[in-house]
Protein backbone atom coordinates (compact mmCIF):
# COMPACT_ATOMS: atom_id res chain seq x y z
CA UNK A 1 0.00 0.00 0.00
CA UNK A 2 1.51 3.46 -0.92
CA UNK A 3 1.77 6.22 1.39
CA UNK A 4 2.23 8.48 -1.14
CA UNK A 5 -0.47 11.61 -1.15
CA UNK A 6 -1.78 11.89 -4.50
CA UNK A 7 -1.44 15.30 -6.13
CA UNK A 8 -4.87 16.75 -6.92
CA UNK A 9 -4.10 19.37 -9.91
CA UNK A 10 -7.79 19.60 -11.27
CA UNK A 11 -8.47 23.82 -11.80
CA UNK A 12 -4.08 24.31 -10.68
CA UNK A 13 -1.06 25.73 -12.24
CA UNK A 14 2.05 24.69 -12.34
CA UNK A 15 5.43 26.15 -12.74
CA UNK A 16 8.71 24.06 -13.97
CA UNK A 17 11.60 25.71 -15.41
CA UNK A 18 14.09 23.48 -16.99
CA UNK A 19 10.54 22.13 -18.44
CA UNK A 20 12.74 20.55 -21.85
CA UNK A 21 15.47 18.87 -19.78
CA UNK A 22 15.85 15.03 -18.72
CA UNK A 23 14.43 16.35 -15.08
CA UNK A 24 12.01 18.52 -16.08
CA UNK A 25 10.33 16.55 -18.87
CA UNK A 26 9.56 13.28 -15.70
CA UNK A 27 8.35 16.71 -13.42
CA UNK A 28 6.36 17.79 -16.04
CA UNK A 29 4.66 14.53 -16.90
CA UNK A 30 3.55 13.94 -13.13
CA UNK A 31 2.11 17.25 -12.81
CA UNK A 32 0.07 16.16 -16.02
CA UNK A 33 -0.83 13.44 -14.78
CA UNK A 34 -2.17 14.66 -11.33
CA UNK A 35 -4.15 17.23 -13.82
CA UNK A 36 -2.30 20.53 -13.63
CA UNK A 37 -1.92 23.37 -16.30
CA UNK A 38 1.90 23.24 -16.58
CA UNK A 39 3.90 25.97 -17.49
CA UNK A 40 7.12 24.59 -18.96
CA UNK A 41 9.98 27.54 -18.78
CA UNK A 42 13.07 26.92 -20.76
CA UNK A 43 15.71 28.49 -22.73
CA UNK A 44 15.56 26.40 -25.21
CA UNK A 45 12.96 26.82 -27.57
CA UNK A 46 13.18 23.54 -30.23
CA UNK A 47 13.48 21.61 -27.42
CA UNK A 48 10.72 23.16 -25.27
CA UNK A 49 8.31 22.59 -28.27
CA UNK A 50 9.25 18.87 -28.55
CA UNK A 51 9.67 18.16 -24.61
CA UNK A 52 5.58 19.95 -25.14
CA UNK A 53 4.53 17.78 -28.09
CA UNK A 54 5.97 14.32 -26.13
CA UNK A 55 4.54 15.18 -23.00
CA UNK A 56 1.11 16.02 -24.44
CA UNK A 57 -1.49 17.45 -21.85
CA UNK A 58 -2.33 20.54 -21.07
CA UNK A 59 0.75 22.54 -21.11
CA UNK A 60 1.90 25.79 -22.06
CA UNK A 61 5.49 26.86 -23.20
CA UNK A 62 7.10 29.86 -22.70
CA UNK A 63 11.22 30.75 -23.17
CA UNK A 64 12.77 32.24 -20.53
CA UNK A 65 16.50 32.64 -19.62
CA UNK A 66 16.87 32.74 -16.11
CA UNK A 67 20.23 35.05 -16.49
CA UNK A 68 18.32 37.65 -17.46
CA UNK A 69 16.23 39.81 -15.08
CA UNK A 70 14.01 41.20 -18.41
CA UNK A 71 13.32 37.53 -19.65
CA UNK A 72 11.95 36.65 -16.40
CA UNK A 73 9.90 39.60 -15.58
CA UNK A 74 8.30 38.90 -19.82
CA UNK A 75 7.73 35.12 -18.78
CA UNK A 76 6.25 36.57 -15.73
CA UNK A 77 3.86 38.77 -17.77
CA UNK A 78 3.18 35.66 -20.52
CA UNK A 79 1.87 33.93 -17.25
CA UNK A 80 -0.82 36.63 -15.61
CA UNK A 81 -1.75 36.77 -19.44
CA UNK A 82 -2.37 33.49 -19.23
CA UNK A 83 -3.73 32.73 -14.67
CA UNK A 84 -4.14 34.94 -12.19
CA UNK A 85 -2.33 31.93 -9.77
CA UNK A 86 0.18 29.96 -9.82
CA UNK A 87 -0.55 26.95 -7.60
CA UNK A 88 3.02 24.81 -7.79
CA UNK A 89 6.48 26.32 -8.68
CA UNK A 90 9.02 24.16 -8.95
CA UNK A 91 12.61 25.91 -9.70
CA UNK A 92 14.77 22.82 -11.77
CA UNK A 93 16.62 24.36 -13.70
CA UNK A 94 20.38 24.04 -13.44
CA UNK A 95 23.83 23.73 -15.19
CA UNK A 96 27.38 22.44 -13.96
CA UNK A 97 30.76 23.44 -15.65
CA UNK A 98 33.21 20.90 -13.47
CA UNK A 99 36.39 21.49 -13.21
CA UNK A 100 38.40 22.23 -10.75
CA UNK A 101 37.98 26.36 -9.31
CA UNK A 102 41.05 28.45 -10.86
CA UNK A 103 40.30 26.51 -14.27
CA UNK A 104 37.00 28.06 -14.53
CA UNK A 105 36.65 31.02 -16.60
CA UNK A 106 34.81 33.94 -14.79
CA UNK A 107 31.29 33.33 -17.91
CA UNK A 108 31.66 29.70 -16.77
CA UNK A 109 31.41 30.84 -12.56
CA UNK A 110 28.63 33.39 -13.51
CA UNK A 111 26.22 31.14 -15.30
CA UNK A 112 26.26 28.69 -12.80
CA UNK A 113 25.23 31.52 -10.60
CA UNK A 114 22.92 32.93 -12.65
CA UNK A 115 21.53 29.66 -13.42
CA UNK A 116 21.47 27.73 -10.27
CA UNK A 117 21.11 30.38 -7.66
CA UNK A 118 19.90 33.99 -8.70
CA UNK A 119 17.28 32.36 -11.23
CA UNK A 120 15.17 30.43 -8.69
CA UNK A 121 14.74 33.97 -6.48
CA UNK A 122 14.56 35.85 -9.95
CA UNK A 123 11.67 33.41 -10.56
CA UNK A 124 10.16 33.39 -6.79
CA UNK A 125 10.16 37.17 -7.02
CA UNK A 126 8.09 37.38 -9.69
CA UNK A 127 6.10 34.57 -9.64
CA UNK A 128 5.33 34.56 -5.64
CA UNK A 129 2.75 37.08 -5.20
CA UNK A 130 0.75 34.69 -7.35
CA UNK A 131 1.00 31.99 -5.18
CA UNK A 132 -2.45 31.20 -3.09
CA UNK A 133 -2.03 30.45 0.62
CA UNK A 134 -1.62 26.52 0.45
CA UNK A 135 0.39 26.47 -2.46
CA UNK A 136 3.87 24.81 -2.95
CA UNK A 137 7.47 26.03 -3.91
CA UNK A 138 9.93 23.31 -5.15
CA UNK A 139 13.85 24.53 -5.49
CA UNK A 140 15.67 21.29 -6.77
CA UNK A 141 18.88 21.56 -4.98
CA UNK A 142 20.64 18.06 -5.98
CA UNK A 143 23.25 16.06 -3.40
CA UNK A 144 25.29 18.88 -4.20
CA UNK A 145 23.51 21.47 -1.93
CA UNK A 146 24.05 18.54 1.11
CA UNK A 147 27.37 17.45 0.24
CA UNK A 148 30.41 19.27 -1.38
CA UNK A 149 31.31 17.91 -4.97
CA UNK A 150 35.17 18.24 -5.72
CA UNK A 151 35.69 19.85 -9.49
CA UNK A 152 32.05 21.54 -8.75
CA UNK A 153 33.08 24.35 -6.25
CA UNK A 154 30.68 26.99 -7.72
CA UNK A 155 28.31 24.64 -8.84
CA UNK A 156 28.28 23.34 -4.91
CA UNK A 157 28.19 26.97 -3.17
CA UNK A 158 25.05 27.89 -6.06
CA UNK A 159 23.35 24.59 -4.44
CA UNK A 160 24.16 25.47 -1.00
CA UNK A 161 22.97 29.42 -1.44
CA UNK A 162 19.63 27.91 -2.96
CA UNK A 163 19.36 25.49 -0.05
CA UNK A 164 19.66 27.80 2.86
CA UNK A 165 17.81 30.68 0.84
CA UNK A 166 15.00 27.76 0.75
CA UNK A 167 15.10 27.75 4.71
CA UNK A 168 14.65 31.29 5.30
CA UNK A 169 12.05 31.43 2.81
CA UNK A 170 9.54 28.91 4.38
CA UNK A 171 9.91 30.55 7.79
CA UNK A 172 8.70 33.70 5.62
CA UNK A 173 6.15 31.64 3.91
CA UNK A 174 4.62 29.67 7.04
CA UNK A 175 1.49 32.25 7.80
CA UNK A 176 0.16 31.41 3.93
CA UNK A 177 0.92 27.85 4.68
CA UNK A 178 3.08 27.38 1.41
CA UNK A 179 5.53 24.71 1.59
């Protein structure tokens, strides 16, 4: 017997970023399948449109690139176009240059930054105040935000920053009951 509570999407919205990834597509598909609206955020446009036409469902694409402040404040926009709510946000999108630190050029250190730490509050600033009391945020933070990778130093403090950001943000959170 499972013990799992089943997701009850029917009349929700759903946020995943990553949405065309080998993550996000699985996320995606069991939000579907619970009966959420999903709106799949990615950079990538080909592949959002074929991670949308796979999956099936009721989804709706938008590109968005996380690095950029503009990008997510026009995805942000796309979305109240689209819902005044947003019931489920789950941040997964992420990227890893390994190597060891001083081999890293400074682009490669400030994507993963961009990426895996300052898009998930880029996104949660925006996207937040749409949240109803009840609703759920999701920051995928990997083994790497628990336990230090060697040859992933920035991608390891990104993971860490998004954990403990994560914390502080549910003590926030706890009077709308989000979780």
């Amino acid at each position: 017997m499972s013990t799992r509570k089943r997701l009850d999407g029917k009349g929700k919205f759903a946020l995943v970023t990553g949405a065309a990834g080998g993550i996000g597509q699985p996320l995606t598909r069991r939000l579907l399948d619970a009966g959420f609206h999903v709106l799949m955020l990615d950079i990538n446009a080909a592949g959002l449109e074929t991670a949308r036409q796979a999956l099936g469902g009721t989804t709706t694409g938008i590109v968005c690139d996380l690095t950029a402040s503009a990008s997510v404040a026009e995805a942000a926009a796309n979305v109240r176009a689209i819902t005044s709510h947003v019931d489920v946000i789950v941040n997964n999108a992420g990227f890893i240059k390994p190597g060891p630190f001083l081999s890293l050029r400074e682009e490669d250190i400030d994507r993963q930054v961009q990426i895996n730490l300052l898009g998930p509050l880029r996104i949660l600033h925006h996207f937040l105040p749409a949240v109803p009391n009840g609703g759920s945020v999701v920051n995928i933070i990997s083994m790497a935000g628990i336990l230090p990778l060697e040859d992933s130093t920035v991608y390891t403090s990104g993971k860490f920053g998004l954990r403990g950001f994560s914390s502080s943000l549910s003590l926030e959170l706890r009077s709308r009951n989000i979780r």
